[in-house]
C-alpha atoms as a PDB file:
ATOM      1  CA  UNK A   1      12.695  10.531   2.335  1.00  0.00           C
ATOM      2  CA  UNK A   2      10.853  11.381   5.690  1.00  0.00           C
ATOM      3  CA  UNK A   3       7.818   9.647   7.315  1.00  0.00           C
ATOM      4  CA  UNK A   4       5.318  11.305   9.419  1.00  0.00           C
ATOM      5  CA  UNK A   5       1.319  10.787  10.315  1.00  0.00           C
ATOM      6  CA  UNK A   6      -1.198  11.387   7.817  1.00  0.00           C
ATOM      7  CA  UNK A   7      -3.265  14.794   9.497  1.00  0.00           C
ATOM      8  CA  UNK A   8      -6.296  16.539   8.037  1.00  0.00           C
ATOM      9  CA  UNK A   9      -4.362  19.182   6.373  1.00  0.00           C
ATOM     10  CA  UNK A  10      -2.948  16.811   3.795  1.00  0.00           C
ATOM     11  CA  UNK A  11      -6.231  16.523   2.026  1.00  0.00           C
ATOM     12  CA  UNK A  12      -5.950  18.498  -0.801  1.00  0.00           C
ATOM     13  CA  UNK A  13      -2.463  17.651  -1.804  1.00  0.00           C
ATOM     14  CA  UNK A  14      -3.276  14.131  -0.641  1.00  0.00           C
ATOM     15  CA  UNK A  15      -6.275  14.106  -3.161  1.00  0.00           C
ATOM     16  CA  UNK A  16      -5.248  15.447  -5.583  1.00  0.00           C
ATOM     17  CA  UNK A  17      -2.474  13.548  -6.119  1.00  0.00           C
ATOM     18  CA  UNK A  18      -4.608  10.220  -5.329  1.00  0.00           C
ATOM     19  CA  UNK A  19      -7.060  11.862  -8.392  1.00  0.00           C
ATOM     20  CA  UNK A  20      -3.619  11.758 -10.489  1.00  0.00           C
ATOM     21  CA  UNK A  21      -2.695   8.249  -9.619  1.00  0.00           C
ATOM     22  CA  UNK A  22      -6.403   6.392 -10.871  1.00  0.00           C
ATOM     23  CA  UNK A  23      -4.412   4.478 -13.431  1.00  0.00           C
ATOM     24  CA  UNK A  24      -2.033   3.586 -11.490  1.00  0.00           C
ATOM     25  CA  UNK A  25      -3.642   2.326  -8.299  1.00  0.00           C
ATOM     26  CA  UNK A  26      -5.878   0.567 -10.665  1.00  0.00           C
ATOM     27  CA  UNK A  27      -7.216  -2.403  -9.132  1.00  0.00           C
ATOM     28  CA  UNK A  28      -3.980  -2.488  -7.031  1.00  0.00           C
ATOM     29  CA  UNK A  29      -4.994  -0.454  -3.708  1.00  0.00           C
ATOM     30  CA  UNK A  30      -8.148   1.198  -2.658  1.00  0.00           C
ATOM     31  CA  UNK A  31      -6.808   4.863  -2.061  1.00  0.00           C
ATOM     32  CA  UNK A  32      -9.464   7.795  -1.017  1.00  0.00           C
ATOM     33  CA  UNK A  33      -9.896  10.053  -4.106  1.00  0.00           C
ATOM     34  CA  UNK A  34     -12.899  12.182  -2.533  1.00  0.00           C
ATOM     35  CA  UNK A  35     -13.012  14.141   0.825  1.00  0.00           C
ATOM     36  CA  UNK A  36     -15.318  12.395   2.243  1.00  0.00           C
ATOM     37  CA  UNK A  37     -13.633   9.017   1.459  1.00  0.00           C
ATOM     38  CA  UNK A  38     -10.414  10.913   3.148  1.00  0.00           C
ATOM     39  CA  UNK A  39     -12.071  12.000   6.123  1.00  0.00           C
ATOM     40  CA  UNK A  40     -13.375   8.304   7.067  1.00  0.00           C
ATOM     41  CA  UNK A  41     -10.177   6.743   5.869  1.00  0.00           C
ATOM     42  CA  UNK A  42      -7.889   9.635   8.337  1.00  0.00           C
ATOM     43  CA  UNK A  43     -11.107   8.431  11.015  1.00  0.00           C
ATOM     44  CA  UNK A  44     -10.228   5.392  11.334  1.00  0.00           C
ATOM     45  CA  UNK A  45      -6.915   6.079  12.343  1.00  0.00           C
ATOM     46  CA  UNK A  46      -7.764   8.497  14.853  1.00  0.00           C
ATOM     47  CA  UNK A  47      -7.612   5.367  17.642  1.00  0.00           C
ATOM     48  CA  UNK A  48      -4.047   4.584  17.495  1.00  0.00           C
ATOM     49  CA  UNK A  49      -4.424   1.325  18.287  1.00  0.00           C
ATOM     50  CA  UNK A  50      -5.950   0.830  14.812  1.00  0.00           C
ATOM     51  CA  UNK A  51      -2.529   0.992  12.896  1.00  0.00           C
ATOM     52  CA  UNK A  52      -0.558   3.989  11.634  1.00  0.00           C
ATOM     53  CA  UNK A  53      -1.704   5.772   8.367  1.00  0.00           C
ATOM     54  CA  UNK A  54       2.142   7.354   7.528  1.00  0.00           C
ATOM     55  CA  UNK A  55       2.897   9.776   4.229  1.00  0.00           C
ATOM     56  CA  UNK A  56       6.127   9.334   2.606  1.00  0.00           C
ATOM     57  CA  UNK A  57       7.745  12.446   2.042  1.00  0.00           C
ATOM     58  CA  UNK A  58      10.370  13.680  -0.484  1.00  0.00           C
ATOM     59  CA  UNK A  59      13.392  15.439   1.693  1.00  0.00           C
ATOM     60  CA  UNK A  60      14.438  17.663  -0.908  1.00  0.00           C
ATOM     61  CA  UNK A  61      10.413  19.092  -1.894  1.00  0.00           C
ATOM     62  CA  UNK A  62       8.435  17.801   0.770  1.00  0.00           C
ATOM     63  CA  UNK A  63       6.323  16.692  -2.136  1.00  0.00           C
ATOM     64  CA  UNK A  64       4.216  13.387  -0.886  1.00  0.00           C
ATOM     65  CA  UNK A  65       6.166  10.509  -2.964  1.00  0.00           C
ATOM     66  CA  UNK A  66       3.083   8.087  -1.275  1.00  0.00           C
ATOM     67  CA  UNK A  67       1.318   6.726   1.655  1.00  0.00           C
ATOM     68  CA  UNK A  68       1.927   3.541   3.793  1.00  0.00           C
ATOM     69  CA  UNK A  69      -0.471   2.013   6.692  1.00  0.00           C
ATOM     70  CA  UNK A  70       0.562  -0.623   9.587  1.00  0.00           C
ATOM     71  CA  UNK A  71      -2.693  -1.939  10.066  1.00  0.00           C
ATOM     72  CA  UNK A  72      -3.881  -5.294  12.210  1.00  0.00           C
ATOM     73  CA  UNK A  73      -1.772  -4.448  14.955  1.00  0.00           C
ATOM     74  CA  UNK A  74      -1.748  -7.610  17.040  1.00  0.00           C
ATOM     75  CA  UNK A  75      -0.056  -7.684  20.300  1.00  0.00           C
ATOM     76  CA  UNK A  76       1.195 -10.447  23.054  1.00  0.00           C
ATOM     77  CA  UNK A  77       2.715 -13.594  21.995  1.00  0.00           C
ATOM     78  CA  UNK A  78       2.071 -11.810  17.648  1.00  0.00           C
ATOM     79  CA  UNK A  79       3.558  -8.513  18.048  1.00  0.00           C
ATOM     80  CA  UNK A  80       3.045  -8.042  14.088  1.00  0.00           C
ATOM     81  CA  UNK A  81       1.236  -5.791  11.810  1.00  0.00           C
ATOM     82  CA  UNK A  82      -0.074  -5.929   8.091  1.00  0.00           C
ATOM     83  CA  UNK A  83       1.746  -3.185   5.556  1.00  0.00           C
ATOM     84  CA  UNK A  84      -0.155  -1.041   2.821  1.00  0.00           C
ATOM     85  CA  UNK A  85       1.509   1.093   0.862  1.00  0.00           C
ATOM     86  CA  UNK A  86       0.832   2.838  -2.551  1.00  0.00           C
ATOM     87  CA  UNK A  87       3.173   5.455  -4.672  1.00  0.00           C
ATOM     88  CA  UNK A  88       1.347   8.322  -5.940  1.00  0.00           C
ATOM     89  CA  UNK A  89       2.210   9.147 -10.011  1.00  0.00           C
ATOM     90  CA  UNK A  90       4.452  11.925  -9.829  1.00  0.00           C
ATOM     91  CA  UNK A  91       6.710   9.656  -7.845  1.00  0.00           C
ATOM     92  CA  UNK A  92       6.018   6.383  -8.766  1.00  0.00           C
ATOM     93  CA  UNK A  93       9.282   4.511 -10.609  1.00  0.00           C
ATOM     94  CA  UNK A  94      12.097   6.711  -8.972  1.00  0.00           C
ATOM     95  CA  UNK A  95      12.890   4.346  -5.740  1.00  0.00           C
ATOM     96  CA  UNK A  96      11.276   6.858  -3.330  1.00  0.00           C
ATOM     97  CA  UNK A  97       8.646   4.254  -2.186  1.00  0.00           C
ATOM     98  CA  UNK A  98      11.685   1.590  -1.429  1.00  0.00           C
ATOM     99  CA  UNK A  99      13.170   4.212   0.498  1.00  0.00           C
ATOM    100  CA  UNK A 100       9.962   5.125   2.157  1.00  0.00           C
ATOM    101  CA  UNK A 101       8.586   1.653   3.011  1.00  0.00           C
ATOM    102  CA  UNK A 102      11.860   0.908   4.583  1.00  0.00           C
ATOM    103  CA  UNK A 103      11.593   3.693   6.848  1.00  0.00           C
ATOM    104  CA  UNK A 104       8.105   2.632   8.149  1.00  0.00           C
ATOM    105  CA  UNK A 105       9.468  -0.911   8.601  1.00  0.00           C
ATOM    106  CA  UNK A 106      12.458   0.452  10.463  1.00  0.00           C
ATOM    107  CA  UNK A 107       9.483   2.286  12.440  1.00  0.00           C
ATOM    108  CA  UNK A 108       7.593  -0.664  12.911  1.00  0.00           C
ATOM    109  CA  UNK A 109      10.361  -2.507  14.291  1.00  0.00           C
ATOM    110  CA  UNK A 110      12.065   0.209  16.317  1.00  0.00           C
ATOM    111  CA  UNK A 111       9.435   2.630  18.453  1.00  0.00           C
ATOM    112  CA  UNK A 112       6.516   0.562  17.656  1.00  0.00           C
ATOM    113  CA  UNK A 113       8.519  -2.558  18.606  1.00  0.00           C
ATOM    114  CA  UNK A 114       6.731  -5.140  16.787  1.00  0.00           C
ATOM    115  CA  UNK A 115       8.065  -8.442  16.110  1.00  0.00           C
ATOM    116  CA  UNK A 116       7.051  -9.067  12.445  1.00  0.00           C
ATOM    117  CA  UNK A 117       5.505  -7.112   9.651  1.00  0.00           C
ATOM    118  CA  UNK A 118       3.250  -8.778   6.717  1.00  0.00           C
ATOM    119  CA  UNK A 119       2.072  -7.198   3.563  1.00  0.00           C
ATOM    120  CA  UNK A 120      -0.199  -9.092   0.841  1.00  0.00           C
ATOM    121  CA  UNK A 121       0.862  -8.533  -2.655  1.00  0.00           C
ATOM    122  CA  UNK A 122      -1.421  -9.587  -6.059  1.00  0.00           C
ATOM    123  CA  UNK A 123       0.569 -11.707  -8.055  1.00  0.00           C
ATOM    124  CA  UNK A 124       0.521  -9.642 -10.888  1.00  0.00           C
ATOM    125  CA  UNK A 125       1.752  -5.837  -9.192  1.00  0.00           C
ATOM    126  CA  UNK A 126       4.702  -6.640 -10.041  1.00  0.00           C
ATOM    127  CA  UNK A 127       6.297  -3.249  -8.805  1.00  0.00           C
ATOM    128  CA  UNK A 128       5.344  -3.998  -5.120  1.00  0.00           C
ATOM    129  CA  UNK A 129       6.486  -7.230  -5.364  1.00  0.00           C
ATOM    130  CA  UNK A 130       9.784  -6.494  -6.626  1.00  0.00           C
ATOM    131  CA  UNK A 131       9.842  -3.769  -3.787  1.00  0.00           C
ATOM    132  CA  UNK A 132       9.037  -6.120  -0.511  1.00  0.00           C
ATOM    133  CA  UNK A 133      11.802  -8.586  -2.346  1.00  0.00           C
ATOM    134  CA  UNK A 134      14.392  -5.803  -2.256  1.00  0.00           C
ATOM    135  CA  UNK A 135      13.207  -5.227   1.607  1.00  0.00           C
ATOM    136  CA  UNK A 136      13.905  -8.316   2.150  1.00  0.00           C
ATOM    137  CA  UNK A 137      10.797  -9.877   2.887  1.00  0.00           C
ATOM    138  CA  UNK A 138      10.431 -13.290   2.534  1.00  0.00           C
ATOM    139  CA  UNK A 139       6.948 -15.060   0.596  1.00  0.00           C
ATOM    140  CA  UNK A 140       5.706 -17.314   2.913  1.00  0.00           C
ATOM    141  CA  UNK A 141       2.439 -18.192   0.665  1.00  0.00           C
ATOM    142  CA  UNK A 142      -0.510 -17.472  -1.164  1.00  0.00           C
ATOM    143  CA  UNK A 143      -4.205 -16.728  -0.222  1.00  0.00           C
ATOM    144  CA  UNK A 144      -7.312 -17.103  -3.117  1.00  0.00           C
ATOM    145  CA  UNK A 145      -9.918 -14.434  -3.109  1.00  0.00           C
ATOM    146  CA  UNK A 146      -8.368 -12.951   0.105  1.00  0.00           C
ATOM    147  CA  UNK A 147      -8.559  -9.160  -0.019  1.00  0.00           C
ATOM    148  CA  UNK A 148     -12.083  -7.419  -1.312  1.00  0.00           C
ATOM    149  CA  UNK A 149     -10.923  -4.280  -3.591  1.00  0.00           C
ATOM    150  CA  UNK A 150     -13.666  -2.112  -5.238  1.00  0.00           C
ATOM    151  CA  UNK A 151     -16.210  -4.844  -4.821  1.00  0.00           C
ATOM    152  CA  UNK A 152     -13.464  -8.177  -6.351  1.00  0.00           C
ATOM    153  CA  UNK A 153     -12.157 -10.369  -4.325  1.00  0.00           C
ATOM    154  CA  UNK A 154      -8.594 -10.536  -5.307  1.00  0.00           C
ATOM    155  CA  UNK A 155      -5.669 -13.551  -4.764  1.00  0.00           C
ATOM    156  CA  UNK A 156      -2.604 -12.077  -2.680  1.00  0.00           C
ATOM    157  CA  UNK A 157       0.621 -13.505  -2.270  1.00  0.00           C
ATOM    158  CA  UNK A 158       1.512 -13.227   1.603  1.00  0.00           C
ATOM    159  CA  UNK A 159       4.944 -11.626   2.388  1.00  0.00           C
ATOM    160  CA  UNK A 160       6.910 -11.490   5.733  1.00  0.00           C
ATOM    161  CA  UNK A 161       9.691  -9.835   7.454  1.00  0.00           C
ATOM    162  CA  UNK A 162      11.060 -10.394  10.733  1.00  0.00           C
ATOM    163  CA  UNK A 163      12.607  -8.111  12.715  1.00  0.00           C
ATOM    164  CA  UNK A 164      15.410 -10.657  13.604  1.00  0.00           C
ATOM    165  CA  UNK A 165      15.451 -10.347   9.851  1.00  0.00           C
ATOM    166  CA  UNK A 166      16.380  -6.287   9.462  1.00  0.00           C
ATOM    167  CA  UNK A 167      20.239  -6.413  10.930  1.00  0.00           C
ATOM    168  CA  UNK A 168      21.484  -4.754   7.874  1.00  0.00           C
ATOM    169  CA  UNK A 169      19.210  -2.058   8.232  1.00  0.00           C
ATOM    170  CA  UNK A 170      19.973   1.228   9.861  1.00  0.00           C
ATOM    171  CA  UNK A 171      17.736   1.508  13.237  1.00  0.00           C
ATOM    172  CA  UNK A 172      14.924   4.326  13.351  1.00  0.00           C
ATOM    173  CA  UNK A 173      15.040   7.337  15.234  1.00  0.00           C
ATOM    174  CA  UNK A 174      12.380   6.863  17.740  1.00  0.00           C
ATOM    175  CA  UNK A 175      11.316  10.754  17.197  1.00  0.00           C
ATOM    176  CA  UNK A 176      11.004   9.838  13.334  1.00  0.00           C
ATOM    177  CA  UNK A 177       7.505  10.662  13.352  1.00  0.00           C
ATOM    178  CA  UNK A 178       6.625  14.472  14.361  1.00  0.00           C
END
């Protein structure tokens, strides 16, 4: 798997494969599905001190497997950002998004040297959850009504991962991102 930035030019594979993945983003993630809801979503990225909107890339197609976001970026005395990530269908189930998601947190940690990454899980995606476990993040609690998606305000679990916490993982090439 690779990892680069999200750029204008992935909006027609990047919708059309978000059109293919309704039912399974369901009430899971809000991903754009029109071009105008890609164009403000790649806009507010275009500061980037916003957070990183990254696609996940197959090595041996260069088919987009999914997307991931570092988002929140805090820095001083927090160094930390908040993780979003969603597979796309075609992909979804094969272990690309593990793969994937490990790379960005390997990014996070590495050239964007933050101290501690967080991603908020619904209790009942169970595929996400079973993918920050196998990251090794740790859950460190849980938050009613804490994230508004397509108008519901949804429970989350939190997760966490420490950089002090990723010594098993292989360290990211600080060009990883083209």
């Amino acid at each position: 798997m690779t990892l680069r930035r999200m750029r204008a030019a992935d909006e027609d594979e990047f919708l059309r494969l978000a059109g293919q993945s309704t039912g399974l983003h369901a009430d899971w993630v809000r991903t754009p599905t029109d071009a105008l809801a890609f164009r403000e979503y790649l806009d507010r990225f275009a500061d980037p001190t916003a957070g990183e909107a990254l696609l996940i890339e197959r090595v041996d197609t260069g088919a987009i497997a999914g997307h991931a976001t570092l988002t929140g970026i805090v820095r001083g005395p927090y160094d930390r950002a908040v993780l979003g990530f969603a597979a796309f269908a075609p992909s979804a189930g094969r272990g690309f998004m593990t793969e994937g998601v490990g790379l960005t947190v390997r990014y996070a940690f590495g050239p964007l040297g933050l101290h501690r990454v967080e991603a908020d899980v619904q209790p009942g995606n169970e595929p996400s959850r079973r993918l920050v476990q196998r990251l090794g993040f740790r859950r460190e609690g849980f938050s009613p009504a804490f994230i508004n998606i397509r108008g519901i305000w949804r429970d989350h679990e939190r997760w966490a991962l420490t950089a002090d916490m990723t010594t098993s993982l292989p360290p990211c090439d600080p060009n990883v991102l083209p």
